[in-house]
Protein backbone atom coordinates (compact mmCIF):
# COMPACT_ATOMS: atom_id res chain seq x y z
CA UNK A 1 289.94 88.07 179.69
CA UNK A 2 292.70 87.58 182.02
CA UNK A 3 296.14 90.06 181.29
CA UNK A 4 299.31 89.43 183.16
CA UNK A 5 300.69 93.28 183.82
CA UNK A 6 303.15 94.37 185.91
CA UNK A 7 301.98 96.37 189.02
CA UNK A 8 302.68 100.09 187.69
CA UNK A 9 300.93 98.98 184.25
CA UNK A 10 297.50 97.91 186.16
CA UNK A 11 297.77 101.41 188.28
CA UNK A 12 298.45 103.28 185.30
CA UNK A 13 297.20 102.47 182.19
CA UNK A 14 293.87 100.53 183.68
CA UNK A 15 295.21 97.44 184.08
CA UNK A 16 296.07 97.63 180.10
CA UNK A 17 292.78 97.36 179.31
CA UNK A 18 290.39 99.51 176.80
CA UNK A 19 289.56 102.79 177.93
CA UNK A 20 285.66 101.46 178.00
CA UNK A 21 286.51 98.44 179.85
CA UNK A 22 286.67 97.73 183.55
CA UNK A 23 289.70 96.07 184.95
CA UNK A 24 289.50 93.61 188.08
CA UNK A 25 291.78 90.93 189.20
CA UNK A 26 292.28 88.11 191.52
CA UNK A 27 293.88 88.89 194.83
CA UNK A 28 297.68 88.52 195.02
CA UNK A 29 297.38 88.01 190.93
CA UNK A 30 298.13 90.10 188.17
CA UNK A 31 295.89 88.14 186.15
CA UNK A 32 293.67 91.29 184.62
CA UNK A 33 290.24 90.50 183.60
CA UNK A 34 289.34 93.36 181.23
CA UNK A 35 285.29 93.73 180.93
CA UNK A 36 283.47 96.34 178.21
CA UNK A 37 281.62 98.86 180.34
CA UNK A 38 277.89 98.65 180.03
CA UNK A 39 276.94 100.47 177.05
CA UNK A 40 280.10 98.77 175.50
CA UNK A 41 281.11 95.71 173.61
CA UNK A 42 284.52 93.85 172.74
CA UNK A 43 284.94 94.31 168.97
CA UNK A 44 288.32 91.92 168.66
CA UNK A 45 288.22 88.96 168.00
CA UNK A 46 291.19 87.96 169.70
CA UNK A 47 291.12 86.02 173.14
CA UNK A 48 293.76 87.91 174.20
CA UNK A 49 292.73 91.70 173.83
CA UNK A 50 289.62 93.26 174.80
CA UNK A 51 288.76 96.44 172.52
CA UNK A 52 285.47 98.00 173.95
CA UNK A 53 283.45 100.05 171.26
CA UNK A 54 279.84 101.20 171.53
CA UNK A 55 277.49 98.47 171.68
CA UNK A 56 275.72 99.78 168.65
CA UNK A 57 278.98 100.29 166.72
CA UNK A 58 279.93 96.63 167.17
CA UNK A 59 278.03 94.59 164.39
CA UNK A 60 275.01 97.35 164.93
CA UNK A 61 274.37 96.11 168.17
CA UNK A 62 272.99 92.98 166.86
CA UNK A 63 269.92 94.77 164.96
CA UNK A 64 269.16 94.36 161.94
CA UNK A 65 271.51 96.21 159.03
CA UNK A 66 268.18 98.36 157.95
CA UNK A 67 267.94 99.20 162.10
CA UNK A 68 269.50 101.86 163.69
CA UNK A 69 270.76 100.96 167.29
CA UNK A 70 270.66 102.81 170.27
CA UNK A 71 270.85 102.31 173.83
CA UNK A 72 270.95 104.23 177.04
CA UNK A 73 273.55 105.74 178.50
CA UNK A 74 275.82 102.89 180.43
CA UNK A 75 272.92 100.46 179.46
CA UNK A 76 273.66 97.19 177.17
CA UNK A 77 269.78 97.26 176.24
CA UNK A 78 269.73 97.84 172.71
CA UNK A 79 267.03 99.38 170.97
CA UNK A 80 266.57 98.94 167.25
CA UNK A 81 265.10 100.85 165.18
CA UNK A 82 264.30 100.28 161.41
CA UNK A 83 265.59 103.20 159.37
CA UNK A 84 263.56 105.61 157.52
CA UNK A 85 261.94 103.15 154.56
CA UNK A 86 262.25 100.25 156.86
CA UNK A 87 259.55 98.57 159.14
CA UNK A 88 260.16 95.68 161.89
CA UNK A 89 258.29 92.66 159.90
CA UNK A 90 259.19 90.22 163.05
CA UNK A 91 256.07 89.89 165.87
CA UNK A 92 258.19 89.03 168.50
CA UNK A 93 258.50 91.39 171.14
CA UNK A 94 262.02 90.63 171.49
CA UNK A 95 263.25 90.66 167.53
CA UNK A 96 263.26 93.55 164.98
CA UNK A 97 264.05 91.91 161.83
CA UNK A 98 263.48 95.77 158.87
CA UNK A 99 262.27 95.47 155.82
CA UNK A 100 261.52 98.09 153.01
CA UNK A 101 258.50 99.32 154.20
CA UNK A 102 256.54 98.84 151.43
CA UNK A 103 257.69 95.00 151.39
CA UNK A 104 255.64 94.36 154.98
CA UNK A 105 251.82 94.62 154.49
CA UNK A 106 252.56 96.35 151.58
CA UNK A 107 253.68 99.80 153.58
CA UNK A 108 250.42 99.69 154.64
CA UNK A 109 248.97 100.60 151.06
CA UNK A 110 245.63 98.40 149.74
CA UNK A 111 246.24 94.62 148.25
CA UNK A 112 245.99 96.08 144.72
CA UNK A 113 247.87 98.86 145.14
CA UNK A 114 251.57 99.71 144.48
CA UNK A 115 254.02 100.89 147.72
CA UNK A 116 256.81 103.52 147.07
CA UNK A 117 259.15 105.93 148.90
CA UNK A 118 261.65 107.97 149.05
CA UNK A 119 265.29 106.84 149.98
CA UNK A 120 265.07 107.06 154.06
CA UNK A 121 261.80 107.79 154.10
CA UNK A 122 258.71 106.42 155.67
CA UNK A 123 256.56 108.25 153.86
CA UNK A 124 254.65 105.94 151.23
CA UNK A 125 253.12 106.23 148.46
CA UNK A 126 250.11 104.24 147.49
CA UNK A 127 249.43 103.96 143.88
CA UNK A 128 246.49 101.97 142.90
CA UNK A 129 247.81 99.20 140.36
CA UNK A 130 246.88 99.84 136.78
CA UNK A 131 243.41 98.01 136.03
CA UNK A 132 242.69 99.91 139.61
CA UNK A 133 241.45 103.48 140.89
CA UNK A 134 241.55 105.36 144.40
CA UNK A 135 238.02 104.57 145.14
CA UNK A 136 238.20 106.82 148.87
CA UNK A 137 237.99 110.55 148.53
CA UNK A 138 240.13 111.20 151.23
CA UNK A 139 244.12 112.53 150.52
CA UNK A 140 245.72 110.43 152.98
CA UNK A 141 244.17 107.16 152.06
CA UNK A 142 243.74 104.88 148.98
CA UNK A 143 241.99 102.34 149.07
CA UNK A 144 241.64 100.75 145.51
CA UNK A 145 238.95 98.69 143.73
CA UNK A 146 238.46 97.55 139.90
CA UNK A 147 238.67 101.24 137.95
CA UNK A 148 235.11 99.99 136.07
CA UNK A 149 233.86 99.60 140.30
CA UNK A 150 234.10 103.18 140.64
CA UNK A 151 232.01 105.86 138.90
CA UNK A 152 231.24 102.75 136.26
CA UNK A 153 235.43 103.60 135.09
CA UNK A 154 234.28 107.14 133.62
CA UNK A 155 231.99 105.02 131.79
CA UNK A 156 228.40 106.63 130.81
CA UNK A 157 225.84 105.31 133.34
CA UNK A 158 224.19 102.61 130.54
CA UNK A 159 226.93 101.32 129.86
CA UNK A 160 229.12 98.29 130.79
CA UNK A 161 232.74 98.96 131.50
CA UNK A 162 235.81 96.40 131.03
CA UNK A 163 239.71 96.76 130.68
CA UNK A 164 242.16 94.44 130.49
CA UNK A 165 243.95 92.69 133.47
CA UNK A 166 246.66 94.78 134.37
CA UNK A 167 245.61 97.63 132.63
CA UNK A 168 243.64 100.98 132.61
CA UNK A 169 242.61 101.05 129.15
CA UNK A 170 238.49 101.16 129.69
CA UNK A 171 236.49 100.48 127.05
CA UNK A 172 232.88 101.37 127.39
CA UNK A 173 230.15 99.31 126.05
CA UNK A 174 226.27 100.35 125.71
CA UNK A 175 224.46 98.01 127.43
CA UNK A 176 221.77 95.85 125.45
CA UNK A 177 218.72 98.60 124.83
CA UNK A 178 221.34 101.46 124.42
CA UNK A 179 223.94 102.62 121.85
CA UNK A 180 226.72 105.40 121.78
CA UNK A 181 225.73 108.41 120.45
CA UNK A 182 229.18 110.26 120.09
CA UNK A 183 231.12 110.17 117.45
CA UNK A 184 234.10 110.70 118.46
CA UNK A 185 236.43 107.56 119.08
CA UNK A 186 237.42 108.56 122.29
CA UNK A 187 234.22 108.79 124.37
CA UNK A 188 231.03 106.80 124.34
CA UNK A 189 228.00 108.76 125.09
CA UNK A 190 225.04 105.85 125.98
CA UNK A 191 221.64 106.60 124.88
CA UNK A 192 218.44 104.41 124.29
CA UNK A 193 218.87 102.95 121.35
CA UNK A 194 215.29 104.56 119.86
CA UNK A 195 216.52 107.87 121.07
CA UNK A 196 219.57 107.46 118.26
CA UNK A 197 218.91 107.87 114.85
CA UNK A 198 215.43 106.38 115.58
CA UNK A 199 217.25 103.22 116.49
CA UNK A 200 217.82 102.87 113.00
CA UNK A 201 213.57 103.03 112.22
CA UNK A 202 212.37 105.08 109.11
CA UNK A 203 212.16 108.82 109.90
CA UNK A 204 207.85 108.40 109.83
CA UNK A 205 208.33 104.77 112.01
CA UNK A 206 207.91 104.85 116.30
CA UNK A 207 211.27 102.58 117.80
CA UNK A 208 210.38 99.99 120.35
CA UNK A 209 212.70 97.84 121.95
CA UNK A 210 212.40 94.94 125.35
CA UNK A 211 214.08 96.34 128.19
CA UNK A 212 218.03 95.54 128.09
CA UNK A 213 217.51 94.56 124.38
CA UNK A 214 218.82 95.59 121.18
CA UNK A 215 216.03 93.90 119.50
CA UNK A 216 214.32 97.04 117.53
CA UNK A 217 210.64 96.76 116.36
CA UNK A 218 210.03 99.75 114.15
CA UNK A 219 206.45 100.70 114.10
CA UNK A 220 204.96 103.14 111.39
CA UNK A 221 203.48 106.07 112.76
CA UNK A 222 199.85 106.44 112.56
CA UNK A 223 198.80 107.92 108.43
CA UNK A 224 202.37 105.49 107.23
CA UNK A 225 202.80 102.17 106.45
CA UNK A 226 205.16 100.08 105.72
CA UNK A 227 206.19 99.15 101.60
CA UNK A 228 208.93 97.18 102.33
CA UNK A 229 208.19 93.22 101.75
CA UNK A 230 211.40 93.06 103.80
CA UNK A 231 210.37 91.50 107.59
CA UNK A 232 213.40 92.41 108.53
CA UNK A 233 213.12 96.11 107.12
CA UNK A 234 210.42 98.27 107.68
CA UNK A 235 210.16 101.46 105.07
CA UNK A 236 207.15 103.60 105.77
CA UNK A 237 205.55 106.05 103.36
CA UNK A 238 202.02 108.10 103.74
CA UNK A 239 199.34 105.16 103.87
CA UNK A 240 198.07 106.80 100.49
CA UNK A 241 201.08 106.31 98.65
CA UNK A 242 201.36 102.26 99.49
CA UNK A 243 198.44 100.29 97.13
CA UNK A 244 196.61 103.83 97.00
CA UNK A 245 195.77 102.95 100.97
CA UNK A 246 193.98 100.05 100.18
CA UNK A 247 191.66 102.22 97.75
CA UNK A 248 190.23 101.60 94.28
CA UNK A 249 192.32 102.27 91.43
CA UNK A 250 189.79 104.50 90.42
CA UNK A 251 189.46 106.25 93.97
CA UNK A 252 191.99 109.22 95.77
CA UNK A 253 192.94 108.36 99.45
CA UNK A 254 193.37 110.77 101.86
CA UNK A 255 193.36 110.84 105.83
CA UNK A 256 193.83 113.01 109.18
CA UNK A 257 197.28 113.98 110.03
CA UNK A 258 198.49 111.11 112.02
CA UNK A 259 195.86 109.00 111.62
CA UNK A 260 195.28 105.28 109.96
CA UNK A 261 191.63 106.62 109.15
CA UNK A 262 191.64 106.40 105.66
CA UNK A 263 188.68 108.45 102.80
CA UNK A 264 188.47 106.73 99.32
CA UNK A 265 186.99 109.37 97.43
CA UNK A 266 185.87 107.64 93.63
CA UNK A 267 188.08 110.10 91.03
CA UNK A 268 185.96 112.35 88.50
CA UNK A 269 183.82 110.69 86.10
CA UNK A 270 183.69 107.75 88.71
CA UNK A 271 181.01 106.76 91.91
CA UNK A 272 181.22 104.24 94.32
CA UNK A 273 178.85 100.91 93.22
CA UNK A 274 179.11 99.28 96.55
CA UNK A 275 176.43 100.14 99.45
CA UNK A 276 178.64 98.81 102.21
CA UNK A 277 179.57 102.21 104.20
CA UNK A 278 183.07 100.28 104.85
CA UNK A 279 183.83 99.69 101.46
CA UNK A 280 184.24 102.38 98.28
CA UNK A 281 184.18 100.77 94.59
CA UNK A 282 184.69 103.30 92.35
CA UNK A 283 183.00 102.32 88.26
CA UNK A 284 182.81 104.95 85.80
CA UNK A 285 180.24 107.20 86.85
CA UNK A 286 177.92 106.08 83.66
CA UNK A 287 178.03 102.12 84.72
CA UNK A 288 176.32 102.76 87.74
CA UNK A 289 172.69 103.19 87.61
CA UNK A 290 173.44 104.70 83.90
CA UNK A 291 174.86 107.45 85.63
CA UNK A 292 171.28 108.64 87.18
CA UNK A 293 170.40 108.94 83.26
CA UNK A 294 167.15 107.24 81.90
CA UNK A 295 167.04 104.05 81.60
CA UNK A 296 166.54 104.65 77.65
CA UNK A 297 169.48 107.02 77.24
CA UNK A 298 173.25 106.16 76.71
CA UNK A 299 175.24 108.19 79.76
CA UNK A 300 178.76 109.98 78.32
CA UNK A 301 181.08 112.46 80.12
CA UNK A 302 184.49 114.04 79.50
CA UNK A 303 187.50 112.74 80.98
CA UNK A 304 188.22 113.41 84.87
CA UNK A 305 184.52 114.69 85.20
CA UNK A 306 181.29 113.45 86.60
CA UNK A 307 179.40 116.02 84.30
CA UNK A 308 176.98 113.99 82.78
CA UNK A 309 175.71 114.15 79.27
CA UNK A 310 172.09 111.59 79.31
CA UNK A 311 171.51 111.12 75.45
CA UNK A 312 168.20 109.26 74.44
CA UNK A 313 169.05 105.97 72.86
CA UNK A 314 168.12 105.64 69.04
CA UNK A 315 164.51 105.04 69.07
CA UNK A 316 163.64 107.31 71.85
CA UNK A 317 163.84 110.79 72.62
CA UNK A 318 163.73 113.20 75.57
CA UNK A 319 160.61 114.31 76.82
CA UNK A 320 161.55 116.48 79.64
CA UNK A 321 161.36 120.41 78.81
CA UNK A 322 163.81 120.82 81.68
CA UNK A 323 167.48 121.45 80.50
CA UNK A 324 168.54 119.67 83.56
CA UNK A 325 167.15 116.68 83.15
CA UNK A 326 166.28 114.17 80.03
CA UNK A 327 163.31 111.69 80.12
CA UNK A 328 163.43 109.30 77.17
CA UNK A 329 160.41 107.73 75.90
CA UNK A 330 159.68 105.57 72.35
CA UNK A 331 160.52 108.15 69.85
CA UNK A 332 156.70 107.53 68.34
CA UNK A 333 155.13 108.51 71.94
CA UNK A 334 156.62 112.11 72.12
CA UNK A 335 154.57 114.54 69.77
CA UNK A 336 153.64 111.30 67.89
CA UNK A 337 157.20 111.20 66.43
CA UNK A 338 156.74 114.38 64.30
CA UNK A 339 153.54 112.49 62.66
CA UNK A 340 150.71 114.26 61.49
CA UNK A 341 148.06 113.12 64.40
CA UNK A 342 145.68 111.44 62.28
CA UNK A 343 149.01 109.16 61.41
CA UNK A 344 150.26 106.17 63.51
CA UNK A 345 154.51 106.51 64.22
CA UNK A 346 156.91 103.48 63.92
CA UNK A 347 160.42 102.85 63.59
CA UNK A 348 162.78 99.92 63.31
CA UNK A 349 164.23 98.70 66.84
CA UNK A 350 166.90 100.79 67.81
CA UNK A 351 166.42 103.59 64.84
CA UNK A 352 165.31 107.38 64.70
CA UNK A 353 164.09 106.41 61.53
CA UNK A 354 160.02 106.79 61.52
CA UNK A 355 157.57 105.87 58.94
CA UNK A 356 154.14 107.83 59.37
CA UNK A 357 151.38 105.60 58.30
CA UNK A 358 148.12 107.06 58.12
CA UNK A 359 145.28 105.91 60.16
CA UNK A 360 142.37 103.89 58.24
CA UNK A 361 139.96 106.28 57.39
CA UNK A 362 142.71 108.72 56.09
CA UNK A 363 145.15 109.09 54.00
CA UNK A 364 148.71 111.02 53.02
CA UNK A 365 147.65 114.07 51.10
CA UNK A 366 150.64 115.36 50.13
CA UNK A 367 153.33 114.86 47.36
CA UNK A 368 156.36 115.46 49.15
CA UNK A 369 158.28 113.52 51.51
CA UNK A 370 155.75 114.71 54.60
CA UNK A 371 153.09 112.61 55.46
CA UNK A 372 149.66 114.96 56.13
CA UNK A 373 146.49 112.73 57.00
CA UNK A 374 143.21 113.71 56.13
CA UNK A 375 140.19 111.97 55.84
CA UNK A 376 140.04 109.80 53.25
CA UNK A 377 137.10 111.21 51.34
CA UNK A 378 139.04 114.88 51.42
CA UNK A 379 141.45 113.86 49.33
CA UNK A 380 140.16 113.69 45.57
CA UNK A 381 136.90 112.41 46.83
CA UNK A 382 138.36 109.38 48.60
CA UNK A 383 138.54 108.18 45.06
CA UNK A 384 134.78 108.82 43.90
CA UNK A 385 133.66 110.67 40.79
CA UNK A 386 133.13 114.18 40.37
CA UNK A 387 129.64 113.87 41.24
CA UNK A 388 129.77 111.50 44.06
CA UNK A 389 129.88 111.70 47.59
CA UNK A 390 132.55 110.52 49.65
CA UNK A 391 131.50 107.91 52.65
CA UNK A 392 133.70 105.28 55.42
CA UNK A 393 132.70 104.01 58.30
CA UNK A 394 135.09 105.37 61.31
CA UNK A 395 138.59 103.96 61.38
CA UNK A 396 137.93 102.42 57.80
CA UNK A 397 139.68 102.91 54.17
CA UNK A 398 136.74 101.03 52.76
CA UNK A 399 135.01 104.29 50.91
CA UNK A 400 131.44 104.11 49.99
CA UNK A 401 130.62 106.37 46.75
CA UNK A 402 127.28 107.36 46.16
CA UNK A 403 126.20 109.65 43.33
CA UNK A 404 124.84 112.94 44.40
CA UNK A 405 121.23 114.08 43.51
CA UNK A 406 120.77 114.69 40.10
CA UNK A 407 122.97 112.06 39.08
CA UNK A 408 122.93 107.80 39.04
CA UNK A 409 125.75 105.14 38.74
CA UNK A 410 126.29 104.15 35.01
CA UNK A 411 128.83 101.54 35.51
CA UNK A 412 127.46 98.23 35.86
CA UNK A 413 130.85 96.89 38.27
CA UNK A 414 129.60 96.28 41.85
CA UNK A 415 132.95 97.55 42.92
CA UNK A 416 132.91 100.90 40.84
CA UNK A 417 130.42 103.59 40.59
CA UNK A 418 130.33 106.46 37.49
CA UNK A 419 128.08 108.96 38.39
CA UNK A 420 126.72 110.60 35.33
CA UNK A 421 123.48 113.32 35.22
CA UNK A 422 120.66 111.65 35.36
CA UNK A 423 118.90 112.63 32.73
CA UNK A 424 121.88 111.05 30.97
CA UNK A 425 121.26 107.37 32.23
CA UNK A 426 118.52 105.56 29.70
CA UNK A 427 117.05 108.71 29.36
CA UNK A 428 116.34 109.47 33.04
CA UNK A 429 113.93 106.65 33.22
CA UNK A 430 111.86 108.90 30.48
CA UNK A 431 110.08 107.43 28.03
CA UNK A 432 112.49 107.48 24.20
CA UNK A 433 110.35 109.87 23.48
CA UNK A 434 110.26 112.23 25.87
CA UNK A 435 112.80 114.81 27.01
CA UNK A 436 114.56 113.96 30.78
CA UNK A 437 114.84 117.07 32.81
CA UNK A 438 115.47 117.24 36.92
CA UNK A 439 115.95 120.27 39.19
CA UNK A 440 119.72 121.44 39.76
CA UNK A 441 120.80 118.26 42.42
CA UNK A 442 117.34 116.81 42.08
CA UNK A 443 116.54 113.32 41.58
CA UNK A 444 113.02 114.54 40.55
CA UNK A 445 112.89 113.92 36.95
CA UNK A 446 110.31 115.28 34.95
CA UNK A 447 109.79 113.70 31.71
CA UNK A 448 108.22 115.85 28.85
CA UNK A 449 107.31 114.26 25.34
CA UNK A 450 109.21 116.19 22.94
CA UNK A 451 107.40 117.93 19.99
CA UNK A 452 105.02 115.84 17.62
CA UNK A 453 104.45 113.25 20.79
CA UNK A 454 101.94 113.64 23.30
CA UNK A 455 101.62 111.68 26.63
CA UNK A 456 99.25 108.58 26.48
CA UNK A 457 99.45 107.55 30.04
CA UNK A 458 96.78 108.84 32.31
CA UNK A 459 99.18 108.50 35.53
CA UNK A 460 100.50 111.19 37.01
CA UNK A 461 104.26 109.20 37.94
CA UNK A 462 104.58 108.25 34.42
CA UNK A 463 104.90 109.37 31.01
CA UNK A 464 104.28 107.46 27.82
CA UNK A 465 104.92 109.61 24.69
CA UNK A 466 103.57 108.23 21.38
């Protein structure tokens, strides 16, 4: 800029221009030409005045209002420098254009991170966004990822973790095959799901699940099955209790301690009918095989008890001495049913009631109720006279009577005989004359004439008294 002083102003005062500001003019001219010092700059405006501040001081040197300026001494190159909290955002070499620091590359913090700092400070801050976690163990760097990416977001190991975007509420969820054990509503505590409350199985049921399934099977343990018709529910009780184990009515069950091996034992007063080894039926004790009794006894026992009582049908009776033990034969074949032995035993079917019938050849010699057999010719002469004798042929009621010596058969019936002394019969065969005599049981009769008679007959066998 070009000042027109007068000779004593130029000496003096600079040529009138600013104290930072180099004068020069033309030769033979008083036209000044005032020029800011290097390090300086004119701050007015006005063609006509030069006022020479600091570079730096003049519109900060041309940095950038977040820059401090600085330059060297008597030097117009300008260095700028971004202020505490500011970076230079601007690649050129030859530009520095400040930002907040955290506004370029994010202050240097990781994409999902948050910048801050202090007023005129460059020392950040990196805060991991929400929905994010410090993933790198080291205190002077953060580097963040997904907070369910590291350490599974506090999350048990078998579980899943999610949140919501933009947020660090976690929630935790068991993956398939595994449920959450804790109770409390805060923290979720993973666990197979069989390891749980039996995955929900009965108490006496084994929990089996696919991997990464929640798909229970509950199996009853060995000695339980399951008495639930459910198939979605499986209930198991002791494999005795459920249909008696497969068991007859009629039979107890009982097995090993964990063990599917079931015993049908028939109940007291029952037996098992069936010869499979495999298979127990259990009748009353007496239905099979009459209870071991005789085929001819009726078998009985109490309630609840396989003591057997064998009783001999009516009709029979036991034959056995032995307490133990009772052999029934026809009532008439033991001891002749009580008959006297020369007496045949019967009895209706199915009846104690005998009749004892003597055998031909005897007959029942006594008056009372009991029949007593004796020959048939002891018992008044088989039906002879007095002076008879008593014959049958063997096994025969068909009595022959024959009159003993001394006496003869007076009754003319073929089918009678009347035995009368012999002497007595026409005279003994003597003559009417003549007196019949005969030796005591003697057929020999000896004819005498009786007084005033005398024999006329010269033979000695016979006697003719006139």
């Amino acid at each position: 800029m070009k000042l027109y002083l007068t000779d004593i102003e130029f000496r003096f005062y600079n040529g009138g221009c600013d104290n930072n500001a180099t004068c020069v003019h033309e030769p033979n001219s008083d036209a000044v030409t005032c020029t800011c010092k290097p390090g300086y700059t004119d701050s007015d405006l006005s063609v006509t005045k030069v006022v020479c501040v600091d570079i730096c001081e003049y519109q900060n040197g041309g940095c950038d209002n977040n820059a401090t300026c600085s330059h060297p001494l008597n030097s117009n190159a300008v260095t700028c420098t971004c202020k505490a909290g500011y970076t230079d955002s601007d690649p050129s070499p030859t530009k520095v254009m400040c930002i907040d620091i955290c506004e370029y590359n994010n202050g240097g913090c990781d994409n999902n991170a948050t910048c801050s700092h202090p007023l005129n400070s460059n020392a950040v801050t990196c805060t991991c966004k929400a929905g994010y976690t410090d993933s790198d163990p080291s205190p002077t760097k953060v580097v963040c990822i997904d907070i369910c990416e590291y350490n599974n977001g506090g999350c048990d190991n078998n579980a899943t973790c999610s949140h919501p975007s933009n947020s660090n509420a976690v929630t935790c969820t068991c993956k398939p095959g595994y449920t959450d054990s804790d109770p409390s509503p805060t923290k979720v505590v993973c666990v197979d799901i069989c390891e749980y409350n039996n995955g929900g199985c009965d108490n006496n049921a084994t929990c089996f699940h696919q991997p990464n399934d929640n798909v229970v099977t509950c199996t009853c343990k060995p000695g339980y099955t399951d008495s639930d018709p459910s198939p979605t529910k499986v209930m198991c009780i002791d494999i005795c209790e459920y249909k008696n184990g497969g068991c007859d009515n009629n039979a107890t069950c009982s097995h090993p301690l964990n063990s599917n091996a079931v015993t049908c034992t028939c109940k007291p007063g029952y037996t098992d009918s069936d010869p499979s080894p495999t298979k127990v039926v259990c009748i009353d004790i007496c239905e099979y095989n009459n209870g071991g009794c005789d085929n001819n006894a009726t078998c009985s026992h109490p309630s609840n008890s396989n003591a057997v009582t064998c009783t001999c049908k009516a009709g029979y009776t036991d034959s056995d001495p032995s307490p133990t033990k009772v052999m029934c034969i026809d009532i008439c074949e033991y001891n002749n049913g009580g008959c006297d032995n020369n007496a045949t035993c019967s009895h209706p079917s199915n009846s104690n009631a005998i009749t004892c019938t003597c055998k031909p050849g005897y007959t029942d010699s006594d008056a009372s109720s009991n029949v007593v057999c004796i020959d048939i010719c002891e018992y008044q002469n088989g039906g002879c006279g007095n002076n008879a004798t008593c014959a049958h042929e063997p096994n025969s009621n068909a009595v022959t009577c024959a009159c003993k010596p001394g006496y003869t058969d007076s009754d003319p019936s073929p089918t009678k005989v009347v035995c009368i002394d012999i002497c007595e019969y026409q005279n003994g065969g003597c003559d009417n004359n003549a007196t019949c005599s005969h030796p005591s049981n003697s057929n020999a009769v000896n004819c005498t004439c009786k007084p005033g008679y005398a024999d006329s007959d010269p033979s000695p066998t016979k006697v003719v008294c006139i």
